[in-house]
Protein backbone atom coordinates (compact mmCIF):
# COMPACT_ATOMS: atom_id res chain seq x y z
CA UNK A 1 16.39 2.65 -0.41
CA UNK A 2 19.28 5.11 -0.19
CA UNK A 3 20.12 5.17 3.34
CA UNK A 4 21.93 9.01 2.98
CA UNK A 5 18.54 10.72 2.50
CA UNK A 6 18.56 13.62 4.91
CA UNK A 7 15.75 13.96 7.78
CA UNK A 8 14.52 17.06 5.85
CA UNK A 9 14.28 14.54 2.76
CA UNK A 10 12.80 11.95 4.08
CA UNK A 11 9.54 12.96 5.46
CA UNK A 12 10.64 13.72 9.12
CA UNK A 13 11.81 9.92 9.16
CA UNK A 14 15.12 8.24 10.49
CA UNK A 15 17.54 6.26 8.60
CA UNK A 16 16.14 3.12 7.91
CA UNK A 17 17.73 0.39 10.34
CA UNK A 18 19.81 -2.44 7.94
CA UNK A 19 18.67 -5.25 10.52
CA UNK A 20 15.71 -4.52 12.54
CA UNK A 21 15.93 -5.79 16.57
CA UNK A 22 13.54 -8.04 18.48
CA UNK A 23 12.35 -5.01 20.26
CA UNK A 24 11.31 -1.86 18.53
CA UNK A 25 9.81 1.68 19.43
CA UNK A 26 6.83 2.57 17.09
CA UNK A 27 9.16 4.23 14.44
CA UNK A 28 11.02 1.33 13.60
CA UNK A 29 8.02 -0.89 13.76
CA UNK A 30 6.07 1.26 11.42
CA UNK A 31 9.26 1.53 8.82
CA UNK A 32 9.58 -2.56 9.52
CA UNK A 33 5.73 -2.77 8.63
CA UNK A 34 7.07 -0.07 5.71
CA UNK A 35 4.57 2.87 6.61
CA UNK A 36 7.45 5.03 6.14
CA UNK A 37 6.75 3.60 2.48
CA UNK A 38 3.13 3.85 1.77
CA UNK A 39 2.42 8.06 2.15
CA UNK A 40 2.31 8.22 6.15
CA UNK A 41 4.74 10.52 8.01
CA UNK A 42 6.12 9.42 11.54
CA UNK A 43 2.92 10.72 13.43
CA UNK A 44 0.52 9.35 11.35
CA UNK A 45 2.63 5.95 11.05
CA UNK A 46 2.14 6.13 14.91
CA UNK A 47 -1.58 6.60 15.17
CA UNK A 48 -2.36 3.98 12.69
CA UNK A 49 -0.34 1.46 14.70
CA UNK A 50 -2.30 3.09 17.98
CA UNK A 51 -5.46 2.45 16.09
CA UNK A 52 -4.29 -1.76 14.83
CA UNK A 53 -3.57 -2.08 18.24
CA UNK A 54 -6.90 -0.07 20.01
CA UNK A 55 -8.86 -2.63 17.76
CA UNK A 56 -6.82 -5.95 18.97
CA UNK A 57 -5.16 -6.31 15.42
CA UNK A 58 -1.76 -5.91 16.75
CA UNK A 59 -0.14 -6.87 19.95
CA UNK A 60 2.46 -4.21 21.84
CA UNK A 61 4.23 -4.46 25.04
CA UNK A 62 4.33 -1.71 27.55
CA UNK A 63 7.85 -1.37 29.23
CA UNK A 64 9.18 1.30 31.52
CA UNK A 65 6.28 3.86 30.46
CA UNK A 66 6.79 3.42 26.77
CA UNK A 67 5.01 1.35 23.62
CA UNK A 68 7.34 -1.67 21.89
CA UNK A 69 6.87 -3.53 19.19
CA UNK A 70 8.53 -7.26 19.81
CA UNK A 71 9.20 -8.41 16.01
CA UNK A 72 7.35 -11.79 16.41
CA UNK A 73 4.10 -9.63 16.77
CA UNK A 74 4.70 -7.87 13.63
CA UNK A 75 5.76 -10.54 11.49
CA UNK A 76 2.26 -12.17 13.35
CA UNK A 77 0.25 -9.28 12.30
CA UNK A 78 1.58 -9.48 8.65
CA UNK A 79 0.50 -13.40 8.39
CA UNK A 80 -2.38 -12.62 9.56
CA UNK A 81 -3.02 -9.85 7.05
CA UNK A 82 -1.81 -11.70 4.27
CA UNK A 83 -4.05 -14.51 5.40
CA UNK A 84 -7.25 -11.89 5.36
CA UNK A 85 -6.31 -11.28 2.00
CA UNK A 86 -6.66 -14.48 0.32
């Protein structure tokens, strides 16, 4: 993915990170579980992650008054989809 797409290009999104950290707000967890590349824009990236983790399907931690995403939950919640799957 060309990372010099501008904001108005690219659906309202942010660059895409090269390395993704251990603990990430809901846009970089939604472009690390590559919403960013299946149709959703940013606000509807976040609702469908509100909605995985309303129903138990995905684990979040609350921190100083905001959502994160620790990567070992989303790499989790892709085994276990994968797993569902087969």
């Amino acid at each position: 993915m060309n990372n010099n797409i501008s904001q108005k290009d690219s659906g309202g999104w942010p660059q895409r990170p090269d390395r993704f950290p251990d603990l990430m707000t809901p846009l970089e967890a939604a472009m690390f579980l590559r919403l960013d590349e299946l149709g959703h824009d940013p606000k509807s990236a976040v609702r469908t992650l509100n909605y995985w983790r309303d129903q138990g399907h995905l684990r979040a931690t609350k921190y100083a008054r905001h959502v994160w995403y620790l990567k070992k939950e989303l790499e989790k919640f892709l085994e276990n989809k994968t797993e569902e799957s087969l």
